[in-house]
Protein backbone atom coordinates (compact mmCIF):
# COMPACT_ATOMS: atom_id res chain seq x y z
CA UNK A 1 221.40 133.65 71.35
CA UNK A 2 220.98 130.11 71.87
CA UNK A 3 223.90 127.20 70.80
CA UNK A 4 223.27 125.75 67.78
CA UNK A 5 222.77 121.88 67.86
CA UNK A 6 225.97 120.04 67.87
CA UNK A 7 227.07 119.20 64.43
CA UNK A 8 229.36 116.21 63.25
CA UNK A 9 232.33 114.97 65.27
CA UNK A 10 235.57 116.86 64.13
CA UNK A 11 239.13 117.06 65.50
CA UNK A 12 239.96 119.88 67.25
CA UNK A 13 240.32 122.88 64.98
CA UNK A 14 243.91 124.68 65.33
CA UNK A 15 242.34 128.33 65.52
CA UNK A 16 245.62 130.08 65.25
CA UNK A 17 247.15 128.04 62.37
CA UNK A 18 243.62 128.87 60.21
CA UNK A 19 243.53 132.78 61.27
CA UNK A 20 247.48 133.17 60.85
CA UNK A 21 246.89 131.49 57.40
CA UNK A 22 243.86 133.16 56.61
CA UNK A 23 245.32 136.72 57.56
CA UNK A 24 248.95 136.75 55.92
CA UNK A 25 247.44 135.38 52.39
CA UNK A 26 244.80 138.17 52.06
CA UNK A 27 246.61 140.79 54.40
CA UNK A 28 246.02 143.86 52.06
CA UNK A 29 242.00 142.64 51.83
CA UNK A 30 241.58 142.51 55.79
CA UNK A 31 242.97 145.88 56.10
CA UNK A 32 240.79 147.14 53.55
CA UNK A 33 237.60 145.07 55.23
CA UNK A 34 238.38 146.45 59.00
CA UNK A 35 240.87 149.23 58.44
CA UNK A 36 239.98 151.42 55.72
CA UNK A 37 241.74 154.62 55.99
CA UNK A 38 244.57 153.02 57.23
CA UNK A 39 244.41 151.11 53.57
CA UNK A 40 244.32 153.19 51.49
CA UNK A 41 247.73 155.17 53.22
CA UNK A 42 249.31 151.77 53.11
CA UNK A 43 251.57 150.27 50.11
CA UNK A 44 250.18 147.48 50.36
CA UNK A 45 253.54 145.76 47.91
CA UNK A 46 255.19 146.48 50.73
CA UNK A 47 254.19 144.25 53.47
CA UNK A 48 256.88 141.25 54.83
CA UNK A 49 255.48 138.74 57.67
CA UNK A 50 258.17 139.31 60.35
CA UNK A 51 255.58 136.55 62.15
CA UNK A 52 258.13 133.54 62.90
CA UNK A 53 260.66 136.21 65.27
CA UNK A 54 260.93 135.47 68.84
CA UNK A 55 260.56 138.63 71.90
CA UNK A 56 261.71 138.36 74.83
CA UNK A 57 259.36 139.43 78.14
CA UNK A 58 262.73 140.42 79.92
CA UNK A 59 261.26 140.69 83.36
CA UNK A 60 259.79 137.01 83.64
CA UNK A 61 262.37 135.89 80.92
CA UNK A 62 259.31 134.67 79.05
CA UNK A 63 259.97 134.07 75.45
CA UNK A 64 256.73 135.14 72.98
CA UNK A 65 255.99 133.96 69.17
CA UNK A 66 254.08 136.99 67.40
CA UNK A 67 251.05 135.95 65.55
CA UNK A 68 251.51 138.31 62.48
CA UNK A 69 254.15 141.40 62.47
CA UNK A 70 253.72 142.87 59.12
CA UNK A 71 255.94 145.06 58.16
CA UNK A 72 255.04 148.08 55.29
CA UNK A 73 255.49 151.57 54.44
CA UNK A 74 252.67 154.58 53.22
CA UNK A 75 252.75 155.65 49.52
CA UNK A 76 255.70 157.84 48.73
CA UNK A 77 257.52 157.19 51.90
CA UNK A 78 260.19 154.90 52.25
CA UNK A 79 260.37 154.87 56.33
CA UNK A 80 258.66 151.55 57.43
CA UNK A 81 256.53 150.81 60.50
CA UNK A 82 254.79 147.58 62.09
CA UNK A 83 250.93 146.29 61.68
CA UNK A 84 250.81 143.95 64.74
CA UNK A 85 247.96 141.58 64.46
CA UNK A 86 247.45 139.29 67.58
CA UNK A 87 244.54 136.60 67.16
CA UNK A 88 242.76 135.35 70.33
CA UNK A 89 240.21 132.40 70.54
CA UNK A 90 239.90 133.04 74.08
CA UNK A 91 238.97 136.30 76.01
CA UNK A 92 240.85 136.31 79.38
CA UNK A 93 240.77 139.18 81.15
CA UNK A 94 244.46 139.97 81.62
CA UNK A 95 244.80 140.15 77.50
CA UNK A 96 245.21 144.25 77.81
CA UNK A 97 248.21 143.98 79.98
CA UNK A 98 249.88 140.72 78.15
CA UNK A 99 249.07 142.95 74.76
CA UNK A 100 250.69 145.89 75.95
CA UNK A 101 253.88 143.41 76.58
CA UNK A 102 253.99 142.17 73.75
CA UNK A 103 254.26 146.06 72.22
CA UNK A 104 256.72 147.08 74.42
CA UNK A 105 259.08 143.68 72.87
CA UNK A 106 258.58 144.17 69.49
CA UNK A 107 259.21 148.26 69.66
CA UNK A 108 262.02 147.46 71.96
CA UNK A 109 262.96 145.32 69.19
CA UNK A 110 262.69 147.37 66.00
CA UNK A 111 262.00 151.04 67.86
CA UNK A 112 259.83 151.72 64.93
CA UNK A 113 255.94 152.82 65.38
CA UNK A 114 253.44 149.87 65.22
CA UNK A 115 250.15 149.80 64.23
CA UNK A 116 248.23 146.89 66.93
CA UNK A 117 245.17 144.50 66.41
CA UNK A 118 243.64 142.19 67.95
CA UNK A 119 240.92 140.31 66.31
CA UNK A 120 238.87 138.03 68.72
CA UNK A 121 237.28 134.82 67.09
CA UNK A 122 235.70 133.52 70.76
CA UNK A 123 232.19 132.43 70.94
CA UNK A 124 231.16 133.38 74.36
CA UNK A 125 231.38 135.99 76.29
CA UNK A 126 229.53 138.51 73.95
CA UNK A 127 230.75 141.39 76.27
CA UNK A 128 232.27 144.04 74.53
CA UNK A 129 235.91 143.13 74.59
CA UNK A 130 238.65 146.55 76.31
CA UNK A 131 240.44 148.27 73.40
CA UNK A 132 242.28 150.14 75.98
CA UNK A 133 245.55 149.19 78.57
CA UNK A 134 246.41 151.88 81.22
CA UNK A 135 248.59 152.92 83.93
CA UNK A 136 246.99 155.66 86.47
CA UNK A 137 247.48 157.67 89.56
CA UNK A 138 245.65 159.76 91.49
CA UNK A 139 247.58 162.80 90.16
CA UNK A 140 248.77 161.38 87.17
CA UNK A 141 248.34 159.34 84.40
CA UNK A 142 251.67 156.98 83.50
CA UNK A 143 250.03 155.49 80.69
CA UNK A 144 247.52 154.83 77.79
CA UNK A 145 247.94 152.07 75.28
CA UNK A 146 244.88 151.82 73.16
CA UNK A 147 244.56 149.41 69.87
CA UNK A 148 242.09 148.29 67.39
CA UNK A 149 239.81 145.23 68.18
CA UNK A 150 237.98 143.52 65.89
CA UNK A 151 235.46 141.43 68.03
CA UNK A 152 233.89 138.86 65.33
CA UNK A 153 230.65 137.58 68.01
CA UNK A 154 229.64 141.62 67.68
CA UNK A 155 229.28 141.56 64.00
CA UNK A 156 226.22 141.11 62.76
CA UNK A 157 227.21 138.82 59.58
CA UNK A 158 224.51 140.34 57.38
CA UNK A 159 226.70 143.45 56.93
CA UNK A 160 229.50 142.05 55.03
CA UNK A 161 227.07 139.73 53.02
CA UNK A 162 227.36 141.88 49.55
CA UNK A 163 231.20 142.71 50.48
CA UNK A 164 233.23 141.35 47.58
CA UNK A 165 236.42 140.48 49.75
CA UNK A 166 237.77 136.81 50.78
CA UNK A 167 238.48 137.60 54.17
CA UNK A 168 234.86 138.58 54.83
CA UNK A 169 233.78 135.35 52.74
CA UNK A 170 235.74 133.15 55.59
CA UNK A 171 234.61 135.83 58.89
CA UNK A 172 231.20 135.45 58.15
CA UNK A 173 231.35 131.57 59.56
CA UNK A 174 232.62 133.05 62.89
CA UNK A 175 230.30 136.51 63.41
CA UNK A 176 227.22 136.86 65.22
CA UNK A 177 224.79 133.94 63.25
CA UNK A 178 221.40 132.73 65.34
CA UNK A 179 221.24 129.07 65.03
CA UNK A 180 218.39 128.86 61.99
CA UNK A 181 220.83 130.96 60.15
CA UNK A 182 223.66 128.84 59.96
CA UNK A 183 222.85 126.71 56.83
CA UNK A 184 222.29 130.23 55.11
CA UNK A 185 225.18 131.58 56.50
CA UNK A 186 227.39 128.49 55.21
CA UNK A 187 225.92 129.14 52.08
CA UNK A 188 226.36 132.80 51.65
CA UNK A 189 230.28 132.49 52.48
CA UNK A 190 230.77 130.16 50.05
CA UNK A 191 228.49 131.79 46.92
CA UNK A 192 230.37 135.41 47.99
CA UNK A 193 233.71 133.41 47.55
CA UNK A 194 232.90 131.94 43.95
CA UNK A 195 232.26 135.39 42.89
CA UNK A 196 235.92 136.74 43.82
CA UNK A 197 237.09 134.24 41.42
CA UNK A 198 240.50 133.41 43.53
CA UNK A 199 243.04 131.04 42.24
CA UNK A 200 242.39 127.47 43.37
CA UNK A 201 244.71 127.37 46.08
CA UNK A 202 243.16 130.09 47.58
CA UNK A 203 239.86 129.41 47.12
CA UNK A 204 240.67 125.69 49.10
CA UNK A 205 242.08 128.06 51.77
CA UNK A 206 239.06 129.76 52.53
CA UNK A 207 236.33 127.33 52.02
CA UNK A 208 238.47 125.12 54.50
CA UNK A 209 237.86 127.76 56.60
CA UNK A 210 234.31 128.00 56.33
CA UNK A 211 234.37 124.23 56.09
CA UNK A 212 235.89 123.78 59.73
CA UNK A 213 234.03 126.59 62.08
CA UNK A 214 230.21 126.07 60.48
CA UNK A 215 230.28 121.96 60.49
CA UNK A 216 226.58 121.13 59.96
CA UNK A 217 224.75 118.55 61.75
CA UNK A 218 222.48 116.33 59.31
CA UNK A 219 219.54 118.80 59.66
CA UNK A 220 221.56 121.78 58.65
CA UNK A 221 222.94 119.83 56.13
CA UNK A 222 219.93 119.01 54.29
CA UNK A 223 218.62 122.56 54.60
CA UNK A 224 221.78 123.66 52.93
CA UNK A 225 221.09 121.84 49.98
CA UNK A 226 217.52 122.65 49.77
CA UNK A 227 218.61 126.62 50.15
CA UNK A 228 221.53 125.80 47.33
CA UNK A 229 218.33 124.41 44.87
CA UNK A 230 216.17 127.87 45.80
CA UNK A 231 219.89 129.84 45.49
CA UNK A 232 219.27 130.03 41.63
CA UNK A 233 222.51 129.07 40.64
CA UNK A 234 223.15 128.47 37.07
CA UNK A 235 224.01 124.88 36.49
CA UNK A 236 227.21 125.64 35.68
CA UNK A 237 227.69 127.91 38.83
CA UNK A 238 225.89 124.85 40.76
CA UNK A 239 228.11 122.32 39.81
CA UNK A 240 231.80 124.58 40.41
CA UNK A 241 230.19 125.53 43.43
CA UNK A 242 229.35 121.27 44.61
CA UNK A 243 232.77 120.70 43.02
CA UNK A 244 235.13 122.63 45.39
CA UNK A 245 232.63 121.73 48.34
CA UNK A 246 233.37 117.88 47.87
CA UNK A 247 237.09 118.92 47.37
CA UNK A 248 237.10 120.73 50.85
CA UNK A 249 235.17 117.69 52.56
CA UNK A 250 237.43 115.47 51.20
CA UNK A 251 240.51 117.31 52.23
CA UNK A 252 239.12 117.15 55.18
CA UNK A 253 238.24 113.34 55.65
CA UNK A 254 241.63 112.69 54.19
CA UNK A 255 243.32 114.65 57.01
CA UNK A 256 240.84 112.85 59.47
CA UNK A 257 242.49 109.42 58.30
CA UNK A 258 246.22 110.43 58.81
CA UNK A 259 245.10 112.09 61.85
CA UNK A 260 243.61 108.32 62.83
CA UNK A 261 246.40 106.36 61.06
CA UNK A 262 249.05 108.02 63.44
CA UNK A 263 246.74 107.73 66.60
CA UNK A 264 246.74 104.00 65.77
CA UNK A 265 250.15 103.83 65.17
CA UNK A 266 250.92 105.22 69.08
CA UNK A 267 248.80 103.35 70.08
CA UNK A 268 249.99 99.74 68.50
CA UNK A 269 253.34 101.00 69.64
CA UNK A 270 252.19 100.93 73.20
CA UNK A 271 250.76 97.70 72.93
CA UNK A 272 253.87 95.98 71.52
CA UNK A 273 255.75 97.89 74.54
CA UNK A 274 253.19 96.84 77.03
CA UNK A 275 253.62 92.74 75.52
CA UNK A 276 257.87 93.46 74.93
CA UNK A 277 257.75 94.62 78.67
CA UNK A 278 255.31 91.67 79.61
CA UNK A 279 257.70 88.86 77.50
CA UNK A 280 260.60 90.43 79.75
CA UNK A 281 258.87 90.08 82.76
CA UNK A 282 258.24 86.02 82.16
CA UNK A 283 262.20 85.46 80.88
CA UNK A 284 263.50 86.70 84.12
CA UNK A 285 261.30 84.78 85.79
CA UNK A 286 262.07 81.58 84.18
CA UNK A 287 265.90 82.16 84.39
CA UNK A 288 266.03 83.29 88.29
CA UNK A 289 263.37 80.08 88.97
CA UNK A 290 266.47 77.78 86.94
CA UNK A 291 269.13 79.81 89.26
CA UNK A 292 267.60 79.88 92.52
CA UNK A 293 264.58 77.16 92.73
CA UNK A 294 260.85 78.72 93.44
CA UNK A 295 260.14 82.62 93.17
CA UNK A 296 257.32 83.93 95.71
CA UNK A 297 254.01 84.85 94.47
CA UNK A 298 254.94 88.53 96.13
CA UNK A 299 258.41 88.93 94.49
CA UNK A 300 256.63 88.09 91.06
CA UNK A 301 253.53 90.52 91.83
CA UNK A 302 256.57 93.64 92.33
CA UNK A 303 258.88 92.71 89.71
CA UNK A 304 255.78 92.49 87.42
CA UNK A 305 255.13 96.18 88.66
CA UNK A 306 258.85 97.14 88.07
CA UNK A 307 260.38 95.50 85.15
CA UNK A 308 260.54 98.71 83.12
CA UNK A 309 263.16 99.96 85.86
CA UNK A 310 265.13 96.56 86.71
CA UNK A 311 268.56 97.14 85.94
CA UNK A 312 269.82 93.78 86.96
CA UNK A 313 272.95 91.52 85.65
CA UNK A 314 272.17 88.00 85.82
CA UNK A 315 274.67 85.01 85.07
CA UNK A 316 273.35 82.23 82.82
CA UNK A 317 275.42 79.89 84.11
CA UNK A 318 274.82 77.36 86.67
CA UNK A 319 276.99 76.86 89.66
């Protein structure tokens, strides 16, 4: 599958602050998309985000921040376990042993069982990705450690386009979509999440989503709206679904300006340094030329390189 053509400059997405957002407000509903049968065991008014607690690797002292620990109990049973959910936007190819650490912490931890996935939002490689960590011997096997994987560039998007579930409405942007389908793709997430009829914090949530990992270039764009004119809409449904589009593209610009605003603030703070440091340098030279007579051209070219360190006490006055 080919790359699509670049769309519009955008910052830099924070992939882990989207999925961990994404993921924790429609826990119960990502289960139910991925992990049926463990769903339907699952109370799902049971589940509290243990996500912010800190493990410790003990052997390289390492500390480690948990993407999502959920923790929840089955119907009728009031023992609890763990749903560990660790999001990767990367696929290196020491994640089964580094996932298998991270276990070991958190049941070393709690000493409860815990239910592990990993859901892998990566573009490239389209290899399968190992659902498996193990320790072996000749003679012997020490050790199996096998989890879940949800591996979104394997999914063919088309499957979840009829599911009626917001997590699937925001995975769609990041599954396996050739380039000519990405204006339809765009379009489907967003018509699949006006019929789930969220509140309208939630329904910013995921269109943000959408918003930020299927950023059309002015081709797509157009081709949007031409497939939103053939997507017989009602005009009512047409304009609610153009209304919380502009809302999400101007959420977005807005955070583009602050994100600007404080770039140009560090960066008017270095200039007044770099002038402060410059007026400094043009003082001391004026009051060791009234002290001592002429200064040479190679003592001004070093102090001029050293000024922020000079730690000098001078005596204004004269003798």
């Amino acid at each position: 599958m080919t790359n699509p053509p670049p769309g519009p400059a955008a910052p830099a997405i924070d992939h882990d602050h989207f999925f961990k957002e994404l993921l924790t407000h429609f826990f119960g509903d990502f289960l139910d998309l991925f992990f049926p049968t463990l769903s339907r065991h699952v109370d799902a008014t049971s589940f509290e985000f243990l996500s912010q607690e800190l493990y410790v690797n003990k052997p390289k002292g390492k500390k480690y921040r948990a993407d999502i620990v959920a923790k929840a109990h089955f119907h009728n049973n009031p023992a609890f376990f763990l749903i560990h959910v660790e999001h990767q936007s990367t696929a290196p190819l020491d994640f089964p042993i580094r996932f298998f650490t991270y276990y070991a912490a958190i049941y070393g931890k709690h000493g409860v069982p815990i239910y592990p996935i990993v859901i892998y939002s990566h573009d490239k490689p389209h290899r399968k990705q190992p659902a498996i960590f193990r320790i072996t011997f000749p003679d012997h096997t020490v050790l199996t450690f096998r989890y879940r994987v949800v591996q979104l560039n394997r999914l063919p998007w088309r499957r979840f386009l009829k599911v009626k579930n917001p997590v699937a409405a925001a995975l769609m942007s990041k599954m396996k979509i050739a380039p000519r389908d990405r204006p339809r793709v765009k379009l489907e997430c967003l018509r699949l999440l006006l019929t789930l009829k969220l509140d309208p914090a939630k329904m910013t949530m995921v269109g943000q989503f959408v918003d930020a990992y299927l950023r059309l270039n002015d081709t797509e764009e157009q081709q949007f709206q031409e497939s939103m004119e053939r997507s017989g809409l009602q005009p009512k449904e047409r304009k609610r679904f153009m209304e919380y589009v502009t809302s999400w593209e101007e959420r977005g610009i807005a955070k583009g300006i602050e994100q600007g605003i404080a770039k140009g603030l560090e960066q008017g703070i270095a200039r007044g340094v770099d002038q402060s440091i410059a007026s400094l340098h043009t003082v001391l030279l004026d009051i060791l030329t009234t002290r001592f007579g002429a200064v040479s051209t190679a003592w001004k070219s070093a102090s001029a390189r050293s000024v922020p360190s000079i730690n000098c006490r001078l005596s204004l006055t004269r003798p």
